[in-house]
N, C-alpha and C. Protein backbone atom coordinates (compact mmCIF):
# COMPACT_ATOMS: atom_id res chain seq x y z
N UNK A 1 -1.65 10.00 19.60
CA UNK A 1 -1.74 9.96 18.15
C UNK A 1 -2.44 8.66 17.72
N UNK A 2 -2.96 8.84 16.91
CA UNK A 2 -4.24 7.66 16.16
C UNK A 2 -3.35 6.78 15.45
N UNK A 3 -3.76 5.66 15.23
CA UNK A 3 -2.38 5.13 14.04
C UNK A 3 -2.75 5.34 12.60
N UNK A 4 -3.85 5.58 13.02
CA UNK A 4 -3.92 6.18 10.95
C UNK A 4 -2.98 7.85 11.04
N UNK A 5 -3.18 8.39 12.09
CA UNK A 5 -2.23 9.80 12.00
C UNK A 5 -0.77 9.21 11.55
N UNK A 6 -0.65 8.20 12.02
CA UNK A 6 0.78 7.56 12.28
C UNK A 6 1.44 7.59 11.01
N UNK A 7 0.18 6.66 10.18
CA UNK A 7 0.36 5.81 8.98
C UNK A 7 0.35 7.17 7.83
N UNK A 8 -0.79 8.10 8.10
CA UNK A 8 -0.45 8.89 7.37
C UNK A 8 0.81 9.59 7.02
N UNK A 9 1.07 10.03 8.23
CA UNK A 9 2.44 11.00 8.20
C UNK A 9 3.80 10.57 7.99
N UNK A 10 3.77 8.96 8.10
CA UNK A 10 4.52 8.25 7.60
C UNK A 10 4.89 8.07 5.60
N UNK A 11 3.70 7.84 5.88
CA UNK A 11 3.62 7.47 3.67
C UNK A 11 3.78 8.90 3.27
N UNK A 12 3.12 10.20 3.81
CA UNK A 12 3.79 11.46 3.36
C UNK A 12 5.19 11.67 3.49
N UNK A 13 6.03 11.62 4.47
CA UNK A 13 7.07 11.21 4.19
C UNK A 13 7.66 10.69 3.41
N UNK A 14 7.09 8.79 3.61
CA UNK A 14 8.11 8.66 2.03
C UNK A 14 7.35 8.36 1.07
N UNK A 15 6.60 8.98 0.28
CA UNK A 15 6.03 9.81 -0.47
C UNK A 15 6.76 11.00 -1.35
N UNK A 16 7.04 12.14 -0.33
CA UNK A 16 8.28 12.89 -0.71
C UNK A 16 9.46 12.87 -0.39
N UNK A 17 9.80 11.32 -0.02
CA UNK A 17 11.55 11.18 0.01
C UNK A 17 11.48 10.69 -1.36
N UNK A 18 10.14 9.73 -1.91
CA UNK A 18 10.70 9.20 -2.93
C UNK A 18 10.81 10.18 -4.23
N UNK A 19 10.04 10.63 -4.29
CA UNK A 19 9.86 12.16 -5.07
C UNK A 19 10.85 12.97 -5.28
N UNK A 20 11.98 13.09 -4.48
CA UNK A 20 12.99 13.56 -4.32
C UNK A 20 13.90 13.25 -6.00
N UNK A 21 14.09 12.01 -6.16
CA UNK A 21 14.88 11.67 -6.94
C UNK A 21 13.91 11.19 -7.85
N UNK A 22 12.80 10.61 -7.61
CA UNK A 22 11.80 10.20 -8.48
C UNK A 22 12.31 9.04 -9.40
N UNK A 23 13.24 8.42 -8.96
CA UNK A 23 13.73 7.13 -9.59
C UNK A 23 13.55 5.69 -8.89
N UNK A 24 12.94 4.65 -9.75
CA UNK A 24 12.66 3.46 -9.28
C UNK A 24 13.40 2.78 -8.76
N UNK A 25 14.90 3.05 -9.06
CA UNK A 25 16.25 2.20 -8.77
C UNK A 25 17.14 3.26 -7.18
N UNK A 26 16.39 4.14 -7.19
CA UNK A 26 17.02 4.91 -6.17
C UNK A 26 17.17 3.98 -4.69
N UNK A 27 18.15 3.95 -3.91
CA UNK A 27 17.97 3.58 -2.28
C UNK A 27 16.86 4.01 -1.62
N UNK A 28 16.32 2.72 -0.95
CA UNK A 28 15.45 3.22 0.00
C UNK A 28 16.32 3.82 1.50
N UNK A 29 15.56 5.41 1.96
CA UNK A 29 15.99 6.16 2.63
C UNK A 29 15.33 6.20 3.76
N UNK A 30 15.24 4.65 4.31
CA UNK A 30 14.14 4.85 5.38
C UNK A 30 14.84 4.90 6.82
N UNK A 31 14.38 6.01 7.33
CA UNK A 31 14.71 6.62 8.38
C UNK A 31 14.59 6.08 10.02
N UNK A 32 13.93 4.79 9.68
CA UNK A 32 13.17 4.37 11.04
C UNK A 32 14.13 2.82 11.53
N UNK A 33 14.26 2.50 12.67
CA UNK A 33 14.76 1.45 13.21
C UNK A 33 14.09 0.31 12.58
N UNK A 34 14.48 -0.67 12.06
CA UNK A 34 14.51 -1.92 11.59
C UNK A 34 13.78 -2.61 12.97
N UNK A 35 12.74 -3.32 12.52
CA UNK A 35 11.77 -4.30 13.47
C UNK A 35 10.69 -3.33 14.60
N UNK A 36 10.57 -2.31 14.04
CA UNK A 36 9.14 -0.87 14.15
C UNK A 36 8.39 -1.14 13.21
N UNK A 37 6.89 -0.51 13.77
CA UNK A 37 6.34 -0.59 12.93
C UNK A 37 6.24 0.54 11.61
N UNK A 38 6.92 1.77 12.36
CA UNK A 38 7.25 2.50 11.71
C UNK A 38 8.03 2.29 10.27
N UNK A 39 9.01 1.55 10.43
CA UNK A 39 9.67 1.44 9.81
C UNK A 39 9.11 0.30 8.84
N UNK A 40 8.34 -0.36 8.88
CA UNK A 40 7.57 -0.94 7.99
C UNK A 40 6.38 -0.44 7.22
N UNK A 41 6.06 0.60 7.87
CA UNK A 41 5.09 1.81 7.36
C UNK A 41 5.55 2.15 6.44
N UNK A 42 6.90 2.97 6.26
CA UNK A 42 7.85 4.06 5.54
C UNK A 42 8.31 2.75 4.23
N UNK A 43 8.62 1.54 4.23
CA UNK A 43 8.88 0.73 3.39
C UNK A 43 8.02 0.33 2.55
N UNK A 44 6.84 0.03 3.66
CA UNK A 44 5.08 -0.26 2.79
C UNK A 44 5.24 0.95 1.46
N UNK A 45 5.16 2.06 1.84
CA UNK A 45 4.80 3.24 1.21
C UNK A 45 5.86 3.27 -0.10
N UNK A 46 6.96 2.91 0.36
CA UNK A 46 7.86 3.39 -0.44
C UNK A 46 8.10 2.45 -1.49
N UNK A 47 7.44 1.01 -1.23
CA UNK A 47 7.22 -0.64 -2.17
C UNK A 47 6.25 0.42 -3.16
N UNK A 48 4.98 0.80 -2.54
CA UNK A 48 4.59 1.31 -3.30
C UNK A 48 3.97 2.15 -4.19
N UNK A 49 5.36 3.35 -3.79
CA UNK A 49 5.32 4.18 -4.88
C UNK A 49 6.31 3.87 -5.91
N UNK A 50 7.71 2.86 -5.79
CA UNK A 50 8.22 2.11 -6.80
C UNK A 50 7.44 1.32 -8.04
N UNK A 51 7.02 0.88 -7.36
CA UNK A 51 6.11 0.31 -8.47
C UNK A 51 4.57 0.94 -9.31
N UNK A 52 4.55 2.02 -8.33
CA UNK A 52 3.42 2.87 -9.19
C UNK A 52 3.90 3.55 -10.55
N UNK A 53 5.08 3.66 -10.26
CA UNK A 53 6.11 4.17 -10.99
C UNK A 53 6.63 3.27 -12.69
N UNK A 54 6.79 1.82 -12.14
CA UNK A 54 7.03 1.03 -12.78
C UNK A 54 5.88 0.81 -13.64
N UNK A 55 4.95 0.59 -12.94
CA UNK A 55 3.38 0.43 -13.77
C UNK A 55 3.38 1.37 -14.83
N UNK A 56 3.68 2.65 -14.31
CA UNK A 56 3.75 4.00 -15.31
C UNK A 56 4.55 3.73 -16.68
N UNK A 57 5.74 3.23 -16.75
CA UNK A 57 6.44 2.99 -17.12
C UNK A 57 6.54 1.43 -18.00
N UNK A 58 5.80 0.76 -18.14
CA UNK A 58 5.35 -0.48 -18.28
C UNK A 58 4.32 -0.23 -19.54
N UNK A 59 3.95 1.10 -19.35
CA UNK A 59 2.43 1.68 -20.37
C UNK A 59 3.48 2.21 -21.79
N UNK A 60 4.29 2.62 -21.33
CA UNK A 60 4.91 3.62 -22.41
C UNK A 60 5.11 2.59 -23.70
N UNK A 61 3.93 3.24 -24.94
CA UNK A 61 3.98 2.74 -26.18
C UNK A 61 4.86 2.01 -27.21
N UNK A 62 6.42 3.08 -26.82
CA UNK A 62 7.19 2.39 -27.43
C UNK A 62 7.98 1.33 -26.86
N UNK A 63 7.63 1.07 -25.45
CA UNK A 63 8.74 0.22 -25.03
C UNK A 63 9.42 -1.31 -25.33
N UNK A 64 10.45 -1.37 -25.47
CA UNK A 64 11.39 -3.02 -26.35
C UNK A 64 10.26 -4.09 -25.23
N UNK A 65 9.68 -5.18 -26.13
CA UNK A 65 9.30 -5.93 -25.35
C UNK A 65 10.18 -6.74 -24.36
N UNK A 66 11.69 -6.79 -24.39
CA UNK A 66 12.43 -7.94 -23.72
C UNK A 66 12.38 -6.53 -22.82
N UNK A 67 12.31 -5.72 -22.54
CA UNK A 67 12.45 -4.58 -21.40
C UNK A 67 11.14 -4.50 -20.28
N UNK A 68 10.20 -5.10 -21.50
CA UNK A 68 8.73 -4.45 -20.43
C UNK A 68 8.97 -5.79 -20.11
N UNK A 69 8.94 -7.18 -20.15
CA UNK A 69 8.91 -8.82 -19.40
C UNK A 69 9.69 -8.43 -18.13
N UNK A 70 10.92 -7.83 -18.62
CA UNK A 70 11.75 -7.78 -17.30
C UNK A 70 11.17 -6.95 -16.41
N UNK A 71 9.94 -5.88 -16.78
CA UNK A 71 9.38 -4.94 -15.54
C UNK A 71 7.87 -5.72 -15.30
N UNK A 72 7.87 -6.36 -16.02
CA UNK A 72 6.58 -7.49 -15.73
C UNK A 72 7.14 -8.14 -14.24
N UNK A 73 8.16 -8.81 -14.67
CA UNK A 73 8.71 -9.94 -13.21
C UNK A 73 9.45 -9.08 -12.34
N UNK A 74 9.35 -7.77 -12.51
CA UNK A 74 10.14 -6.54 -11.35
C UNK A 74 8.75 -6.21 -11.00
N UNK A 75 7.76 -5.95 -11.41
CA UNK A 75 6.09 -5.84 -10.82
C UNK A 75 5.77 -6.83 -10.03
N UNK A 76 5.42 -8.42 -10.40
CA UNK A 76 5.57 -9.55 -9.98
C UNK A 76 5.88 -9.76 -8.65
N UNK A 77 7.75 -9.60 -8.65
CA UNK A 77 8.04 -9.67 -7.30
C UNK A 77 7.68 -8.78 -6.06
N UNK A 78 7.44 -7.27 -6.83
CA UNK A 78 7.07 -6.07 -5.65
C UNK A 78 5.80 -6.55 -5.07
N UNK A 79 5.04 -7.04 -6.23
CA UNK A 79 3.80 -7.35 -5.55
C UNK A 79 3.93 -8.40 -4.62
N UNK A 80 4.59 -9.42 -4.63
CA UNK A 80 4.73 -10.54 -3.78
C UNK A 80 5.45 -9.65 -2.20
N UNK A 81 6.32 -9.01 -2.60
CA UNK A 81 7.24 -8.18 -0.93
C UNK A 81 6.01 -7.02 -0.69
N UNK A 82 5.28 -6.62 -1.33
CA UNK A 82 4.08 -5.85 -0.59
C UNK A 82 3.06 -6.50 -0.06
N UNK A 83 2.66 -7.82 -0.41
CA UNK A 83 1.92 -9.00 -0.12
C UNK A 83 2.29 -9.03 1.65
N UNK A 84 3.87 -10.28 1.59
CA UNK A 84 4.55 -10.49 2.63
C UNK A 84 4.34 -9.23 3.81
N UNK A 85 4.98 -8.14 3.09
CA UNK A 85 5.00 -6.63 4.24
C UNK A 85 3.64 -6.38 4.95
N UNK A 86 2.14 -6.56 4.27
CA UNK A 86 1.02 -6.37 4.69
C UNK A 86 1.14 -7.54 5.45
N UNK A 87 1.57 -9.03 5.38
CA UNK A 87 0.60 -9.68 6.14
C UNK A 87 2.00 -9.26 7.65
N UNK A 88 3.06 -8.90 7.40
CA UNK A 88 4.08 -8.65 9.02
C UNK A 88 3.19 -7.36 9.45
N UNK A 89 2.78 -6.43 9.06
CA UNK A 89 1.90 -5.50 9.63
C UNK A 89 0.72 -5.87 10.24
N UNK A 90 0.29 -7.11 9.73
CA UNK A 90 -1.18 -7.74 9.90
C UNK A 90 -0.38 -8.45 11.58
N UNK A 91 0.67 -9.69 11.52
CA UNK A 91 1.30 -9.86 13.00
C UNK A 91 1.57 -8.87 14.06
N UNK A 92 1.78 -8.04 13.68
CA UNK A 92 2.23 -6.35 14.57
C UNK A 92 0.48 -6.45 15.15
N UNK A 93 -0.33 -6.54 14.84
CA UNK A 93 -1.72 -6.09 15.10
C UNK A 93 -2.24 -7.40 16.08
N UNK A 94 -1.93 -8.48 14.95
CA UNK A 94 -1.90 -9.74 16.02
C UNK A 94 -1.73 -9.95 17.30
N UNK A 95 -0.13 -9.20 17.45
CA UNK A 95 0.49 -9.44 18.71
C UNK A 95 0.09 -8.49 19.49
N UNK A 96 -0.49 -7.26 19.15
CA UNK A 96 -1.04 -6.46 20.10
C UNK A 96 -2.22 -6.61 20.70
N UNK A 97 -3.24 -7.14 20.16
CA UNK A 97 -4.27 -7.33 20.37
C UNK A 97 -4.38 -8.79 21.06
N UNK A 98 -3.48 -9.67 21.56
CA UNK A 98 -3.67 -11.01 21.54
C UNK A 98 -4.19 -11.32 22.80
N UNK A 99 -3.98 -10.45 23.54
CA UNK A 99 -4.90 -10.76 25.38
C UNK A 99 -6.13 -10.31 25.22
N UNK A 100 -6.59 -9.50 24.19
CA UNK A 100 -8.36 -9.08 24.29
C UNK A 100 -8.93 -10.52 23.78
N UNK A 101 -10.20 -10.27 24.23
CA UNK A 101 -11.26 -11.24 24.63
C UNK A 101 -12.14 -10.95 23.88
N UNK A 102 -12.52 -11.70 22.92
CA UNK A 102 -13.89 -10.80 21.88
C UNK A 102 -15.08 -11.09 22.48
N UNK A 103 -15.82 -10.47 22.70
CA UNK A 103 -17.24 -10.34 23.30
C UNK A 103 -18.10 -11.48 22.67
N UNK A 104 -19.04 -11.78 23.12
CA UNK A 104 -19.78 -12.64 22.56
C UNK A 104 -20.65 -12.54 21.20
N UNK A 105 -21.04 -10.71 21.32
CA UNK A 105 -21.24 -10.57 19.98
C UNK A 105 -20.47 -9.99 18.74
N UNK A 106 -19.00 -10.51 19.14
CA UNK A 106 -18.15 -9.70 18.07
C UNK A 106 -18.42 -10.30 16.87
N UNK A 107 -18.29 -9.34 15.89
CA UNK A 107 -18.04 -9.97 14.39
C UNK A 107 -16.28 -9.65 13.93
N UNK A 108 -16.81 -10.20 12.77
CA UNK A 108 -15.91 -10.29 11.63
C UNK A 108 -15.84 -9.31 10.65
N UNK A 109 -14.78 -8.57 10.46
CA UNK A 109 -14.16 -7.32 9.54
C UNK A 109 -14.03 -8.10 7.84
N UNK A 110 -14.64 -7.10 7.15
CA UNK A 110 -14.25 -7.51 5.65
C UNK A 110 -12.95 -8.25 5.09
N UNK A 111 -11.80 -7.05 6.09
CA UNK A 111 -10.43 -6.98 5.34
C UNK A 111 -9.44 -6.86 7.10
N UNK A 112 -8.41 -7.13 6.96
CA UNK A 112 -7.66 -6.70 8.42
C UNK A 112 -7.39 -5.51 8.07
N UNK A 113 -6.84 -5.40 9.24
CA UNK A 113 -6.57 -3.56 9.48
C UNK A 113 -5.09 -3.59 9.13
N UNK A 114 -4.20 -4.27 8.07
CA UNK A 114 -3.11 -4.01 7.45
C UNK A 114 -3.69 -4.11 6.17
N UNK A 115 -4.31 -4.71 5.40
CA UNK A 115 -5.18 -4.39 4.11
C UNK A 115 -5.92 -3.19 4.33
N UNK A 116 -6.03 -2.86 5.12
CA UNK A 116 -6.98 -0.91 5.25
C UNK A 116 -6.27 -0.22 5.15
N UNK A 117 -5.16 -0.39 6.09
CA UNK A 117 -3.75 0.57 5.18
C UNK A 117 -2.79 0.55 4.71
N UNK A 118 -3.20 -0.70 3.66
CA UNK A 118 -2.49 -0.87 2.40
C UNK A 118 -3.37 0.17 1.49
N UNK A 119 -4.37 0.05 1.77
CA UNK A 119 -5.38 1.46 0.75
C UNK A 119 -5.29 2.51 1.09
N UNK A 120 -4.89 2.60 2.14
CA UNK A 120 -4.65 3.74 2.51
C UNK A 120 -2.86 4.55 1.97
N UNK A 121 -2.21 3.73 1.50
CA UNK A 121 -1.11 4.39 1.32
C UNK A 121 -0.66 4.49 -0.10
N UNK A 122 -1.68 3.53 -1.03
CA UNK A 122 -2.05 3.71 -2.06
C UNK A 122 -2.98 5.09 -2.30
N UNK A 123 -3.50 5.64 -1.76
CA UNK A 123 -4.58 6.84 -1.71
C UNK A 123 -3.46 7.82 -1.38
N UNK A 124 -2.62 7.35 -0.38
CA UNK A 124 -1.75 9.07 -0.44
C UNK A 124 -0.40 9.38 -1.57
N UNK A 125 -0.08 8.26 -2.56
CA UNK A 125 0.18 8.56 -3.59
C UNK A 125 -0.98 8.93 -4.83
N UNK A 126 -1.86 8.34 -4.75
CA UNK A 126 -3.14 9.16 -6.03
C UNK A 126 -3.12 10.45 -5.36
N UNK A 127 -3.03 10.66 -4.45
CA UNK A 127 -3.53 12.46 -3.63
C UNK A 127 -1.87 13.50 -4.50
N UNK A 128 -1.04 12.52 -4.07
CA UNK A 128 0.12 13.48 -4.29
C UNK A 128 0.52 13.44 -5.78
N UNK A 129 0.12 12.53 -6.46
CA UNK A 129 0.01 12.84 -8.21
C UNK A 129 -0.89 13.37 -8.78
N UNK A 130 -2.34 13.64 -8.06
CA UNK A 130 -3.17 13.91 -8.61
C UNK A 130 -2.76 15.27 -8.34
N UNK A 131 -2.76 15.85 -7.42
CA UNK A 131 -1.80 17.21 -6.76
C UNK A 131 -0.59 17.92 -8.09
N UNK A 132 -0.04 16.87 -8.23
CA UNK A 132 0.46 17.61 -9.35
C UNK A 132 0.14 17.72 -10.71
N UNK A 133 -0.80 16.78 -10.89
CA UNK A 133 -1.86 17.38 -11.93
C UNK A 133 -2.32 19.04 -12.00
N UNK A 134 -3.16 19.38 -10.92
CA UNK A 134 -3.78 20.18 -10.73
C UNK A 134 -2.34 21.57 -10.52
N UNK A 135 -1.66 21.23 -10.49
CA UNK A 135 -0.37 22.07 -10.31
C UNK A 135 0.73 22.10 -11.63
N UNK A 136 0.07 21.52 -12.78
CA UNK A 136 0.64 21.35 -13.66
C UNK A 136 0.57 22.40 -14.72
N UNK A 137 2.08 23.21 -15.14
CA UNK A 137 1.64 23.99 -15.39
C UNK A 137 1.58 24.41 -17.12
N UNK A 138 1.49 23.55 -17.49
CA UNK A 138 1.98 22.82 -19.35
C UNK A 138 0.17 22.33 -19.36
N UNK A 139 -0.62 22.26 -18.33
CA UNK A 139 -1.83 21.14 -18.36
C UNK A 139 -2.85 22.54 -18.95
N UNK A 140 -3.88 22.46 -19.36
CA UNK A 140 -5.06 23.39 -19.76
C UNK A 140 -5.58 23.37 -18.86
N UNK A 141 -6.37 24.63 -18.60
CA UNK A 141 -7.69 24.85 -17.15
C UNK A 141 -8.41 23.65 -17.47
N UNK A 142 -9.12 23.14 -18.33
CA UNK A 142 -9.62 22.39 -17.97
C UNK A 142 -9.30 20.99 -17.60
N UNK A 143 -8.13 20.53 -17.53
CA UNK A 143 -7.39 19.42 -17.01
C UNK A 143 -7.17 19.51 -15.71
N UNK A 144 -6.71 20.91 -15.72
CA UNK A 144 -6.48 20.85 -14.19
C UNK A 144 -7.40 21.38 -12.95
N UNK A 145 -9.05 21.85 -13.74
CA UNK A 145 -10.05 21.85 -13.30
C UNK A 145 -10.52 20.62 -12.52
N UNK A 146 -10.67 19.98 -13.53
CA UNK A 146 -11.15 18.49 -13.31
C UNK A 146 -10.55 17.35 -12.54
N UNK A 147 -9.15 17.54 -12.43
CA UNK A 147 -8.12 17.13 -11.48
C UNK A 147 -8.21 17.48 -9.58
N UNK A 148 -8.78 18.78 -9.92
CA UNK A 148 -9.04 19.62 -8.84
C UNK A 148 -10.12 18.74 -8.07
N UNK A 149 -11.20 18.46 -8.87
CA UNK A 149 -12.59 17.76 -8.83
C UNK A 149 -11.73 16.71 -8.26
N UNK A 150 -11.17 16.32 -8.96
CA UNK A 150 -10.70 14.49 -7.91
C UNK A 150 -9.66 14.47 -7.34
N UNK A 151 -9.15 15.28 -6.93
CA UNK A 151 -8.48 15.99 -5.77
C UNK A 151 -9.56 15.86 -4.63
N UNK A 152 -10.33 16.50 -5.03
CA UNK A 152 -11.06 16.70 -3.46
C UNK A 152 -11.69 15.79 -2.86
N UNK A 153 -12.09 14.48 -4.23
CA UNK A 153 -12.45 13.35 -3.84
C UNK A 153 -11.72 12.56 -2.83
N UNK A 154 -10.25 12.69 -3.57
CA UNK A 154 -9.37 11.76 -2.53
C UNK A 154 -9.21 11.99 -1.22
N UNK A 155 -9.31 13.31 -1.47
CA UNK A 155 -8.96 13.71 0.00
C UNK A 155 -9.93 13.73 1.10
N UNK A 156 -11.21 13.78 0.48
CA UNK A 156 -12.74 12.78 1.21
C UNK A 156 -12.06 11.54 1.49
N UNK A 157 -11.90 10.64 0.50
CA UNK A 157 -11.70 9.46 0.91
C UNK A 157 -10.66 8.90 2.16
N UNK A 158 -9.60 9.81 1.45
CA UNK A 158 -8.45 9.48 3.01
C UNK A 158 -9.20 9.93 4.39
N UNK A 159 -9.75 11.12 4.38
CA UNK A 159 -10.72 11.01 5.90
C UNK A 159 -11.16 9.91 6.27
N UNK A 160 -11.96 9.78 5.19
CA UNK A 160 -13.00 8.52 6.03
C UNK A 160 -12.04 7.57 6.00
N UNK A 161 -11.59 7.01 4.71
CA UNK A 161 -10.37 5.68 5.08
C UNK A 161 -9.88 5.93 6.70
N UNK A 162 -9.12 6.81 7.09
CA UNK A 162 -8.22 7.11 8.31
C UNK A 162 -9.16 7.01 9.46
N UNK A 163 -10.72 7.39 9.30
CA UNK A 163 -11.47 6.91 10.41
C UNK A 163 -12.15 5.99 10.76
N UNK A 164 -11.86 5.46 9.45
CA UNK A 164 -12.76 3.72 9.37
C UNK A 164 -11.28 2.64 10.31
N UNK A 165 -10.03 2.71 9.82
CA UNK A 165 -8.91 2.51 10.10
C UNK A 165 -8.95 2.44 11.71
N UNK A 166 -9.24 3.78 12.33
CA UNK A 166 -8.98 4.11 13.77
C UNK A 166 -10.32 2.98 14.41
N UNK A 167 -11.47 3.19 13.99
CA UNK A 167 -12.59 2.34 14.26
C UNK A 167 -12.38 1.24 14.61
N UNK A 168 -12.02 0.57 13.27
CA UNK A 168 -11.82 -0.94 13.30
C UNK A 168 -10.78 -1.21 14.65
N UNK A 169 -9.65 -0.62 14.55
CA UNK A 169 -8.82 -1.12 15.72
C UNK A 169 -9.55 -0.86 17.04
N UNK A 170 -10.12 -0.10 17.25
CA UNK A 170 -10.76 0.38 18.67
C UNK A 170 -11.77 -0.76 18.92
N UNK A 171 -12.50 -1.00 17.94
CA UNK A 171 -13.45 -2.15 18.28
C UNK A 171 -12.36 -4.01 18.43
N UNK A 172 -11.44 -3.99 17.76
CA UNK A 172 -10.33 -5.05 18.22
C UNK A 172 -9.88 -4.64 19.00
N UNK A 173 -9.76 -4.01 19.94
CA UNK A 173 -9.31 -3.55 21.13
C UNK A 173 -10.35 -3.57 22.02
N UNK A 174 -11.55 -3.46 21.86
CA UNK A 174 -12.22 -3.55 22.69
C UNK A 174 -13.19 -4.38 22.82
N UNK A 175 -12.81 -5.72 21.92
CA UNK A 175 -13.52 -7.34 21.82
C UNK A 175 -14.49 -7.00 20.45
N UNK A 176 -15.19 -5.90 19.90
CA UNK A 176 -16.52 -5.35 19.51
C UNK A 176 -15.94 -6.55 18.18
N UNK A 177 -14.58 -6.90 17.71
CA UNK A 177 -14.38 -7.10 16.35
C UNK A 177 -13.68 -7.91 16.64
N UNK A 178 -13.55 -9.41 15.94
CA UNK A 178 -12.10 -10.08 15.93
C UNK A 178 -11.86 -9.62 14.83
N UNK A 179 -9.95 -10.51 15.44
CA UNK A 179 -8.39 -10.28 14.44
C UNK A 179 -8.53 -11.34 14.21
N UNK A 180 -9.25 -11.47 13.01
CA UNK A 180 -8.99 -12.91 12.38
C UNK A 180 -7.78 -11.98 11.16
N UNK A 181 -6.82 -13.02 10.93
CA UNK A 181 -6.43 -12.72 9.68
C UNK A 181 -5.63 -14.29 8.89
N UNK A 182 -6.14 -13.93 7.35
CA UNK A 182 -6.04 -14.70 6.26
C UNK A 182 -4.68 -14.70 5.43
N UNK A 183 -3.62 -15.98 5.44
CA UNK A 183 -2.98 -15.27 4.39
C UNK A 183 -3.24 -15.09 2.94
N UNK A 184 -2.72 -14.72 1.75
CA UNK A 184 -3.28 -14.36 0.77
C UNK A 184 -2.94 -15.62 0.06
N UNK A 185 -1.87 -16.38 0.02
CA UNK A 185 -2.03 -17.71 -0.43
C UNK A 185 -1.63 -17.18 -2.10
N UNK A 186 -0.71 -16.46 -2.74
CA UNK A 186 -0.18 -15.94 -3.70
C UNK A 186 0.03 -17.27 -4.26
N UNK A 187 -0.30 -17.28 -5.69
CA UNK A 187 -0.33 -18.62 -6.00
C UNK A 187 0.97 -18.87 -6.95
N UNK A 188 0.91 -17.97 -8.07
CA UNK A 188 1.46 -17.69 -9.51
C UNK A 188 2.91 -17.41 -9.21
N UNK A 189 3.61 -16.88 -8.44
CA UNK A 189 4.90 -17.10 -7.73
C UNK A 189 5.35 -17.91 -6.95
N UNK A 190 4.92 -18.77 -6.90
CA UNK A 190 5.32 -20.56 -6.30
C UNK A 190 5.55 -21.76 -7.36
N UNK A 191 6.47 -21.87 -7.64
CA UNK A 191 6.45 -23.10 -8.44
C UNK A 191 5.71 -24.17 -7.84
N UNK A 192 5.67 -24.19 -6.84
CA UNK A 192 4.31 -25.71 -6.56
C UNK A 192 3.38 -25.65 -6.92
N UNK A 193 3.28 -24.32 -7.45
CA UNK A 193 1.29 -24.09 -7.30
C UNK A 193 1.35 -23.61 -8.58
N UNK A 194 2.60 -23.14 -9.39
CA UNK A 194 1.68 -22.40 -10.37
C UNK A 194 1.96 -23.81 -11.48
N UNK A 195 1.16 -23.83 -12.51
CA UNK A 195 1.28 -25.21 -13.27
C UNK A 195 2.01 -24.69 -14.70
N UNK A 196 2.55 -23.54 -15.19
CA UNK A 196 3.21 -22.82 -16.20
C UNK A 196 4.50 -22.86 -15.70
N UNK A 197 4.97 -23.42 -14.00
CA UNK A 197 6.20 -23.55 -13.59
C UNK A 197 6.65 -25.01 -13.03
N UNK A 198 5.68 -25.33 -12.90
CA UNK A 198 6.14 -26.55 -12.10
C UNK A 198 5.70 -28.13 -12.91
N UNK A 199 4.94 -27.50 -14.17
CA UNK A 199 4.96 -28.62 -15.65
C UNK A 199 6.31 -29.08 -16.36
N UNK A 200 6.92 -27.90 -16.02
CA UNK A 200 8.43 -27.15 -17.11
C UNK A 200 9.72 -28.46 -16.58
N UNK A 201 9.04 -28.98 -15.40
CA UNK A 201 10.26 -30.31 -14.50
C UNK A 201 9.57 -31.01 -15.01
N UNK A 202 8.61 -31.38 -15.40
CA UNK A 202 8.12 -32.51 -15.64
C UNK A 202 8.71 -33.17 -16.76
């Protein structure tokens, strides 16, 4: 099995565990042994479809402003534990790859191969909402025409995403690419760094 098969069949999963209850506050129901990568897959996915959720929810016109701040700094932090979770997926890759030898003419990758499927598990929630667009049955043909249309886009895209994914690792596996990886250096959630927090002692 490929690890984009992996990664896929993973975020479909919880994808539709989270779907199940379709609530932001629900338990995570992740099925996999603690310190897998699996099981950091199924959490990745499930960070974020919570917060796709929240975002959703963040839009709604009428909402009390002291309600949306508090889903501002509930966004905030997800983003910071989806941050963290990509770069422990990014070590998982690290540590596997750490006896290859990069060839003399290896290059350098845009993004690591835990930022590739961080897009990637973002893409299999647009697939499975856009899905119910097109399955919607309150929606007009032509909504759910056109839904259809970018339906099929996504589902182009997850191909190639899932084979660009398999690529990249094969060539870090086989010297063609280094594992360099960057941390993201999150600034605005650090009181040292951000100056709207760390003025406020002064």
């Amino acid at each position: 099995m490929t690890f984009s098969t992996l990664s896929n069949d993973i975020f479909n999963e919880a994808t539709k565990s989270y779907h199940v209850t379709d609530n932001v506050d629900a338990p995570n129901p992740n099925p996999y042994s603690p310190q897998t990568i699996e099981y950091d897959l199924f959490l990745k996915n499930w960070i974020d479809a919570v917060q796709w959720h929240l975002e959703d929810i963040i839009r709604k016109p009428d909402i009390d402003p002291v309600d949306a701040l508090a889903l501002k700094r509930r966004i905030d932090k997800s983003n910071q534990e989806r941050t963290d979770l990509v770069e422990r997926i990014d070590s998982y890759f690290r540590e596997k790859f750490k006896e290859v030898k990069s060839l003399a003419n290896a290059v350098l990758n845009t993004e690591s191969p835990a930022w590739a499927i961080d897009r990637l598990s973002i893409l299999i929630l647009k697939i499975w909402h856009m899905r119910s667009e097109v399955e919607r049955e309150d929606a007009t043909p032509e909504h759910r025409s056109q839904c259809q249309q970018k339906l099929t886009v996504l589902l182009e895209q997850r191909s190639d995403l899932s084979s660009a994914i398999d690529q990249l690792l094969e060539d870090i596996e086989s010297g063609r690419r280094n594992m360099k990886v960057y941390k993201q250096m999150k600034m605005y959630n650090d009181p040292s760094l951000n100056p709207s927090l760390y003025q406020i002692n002064r």
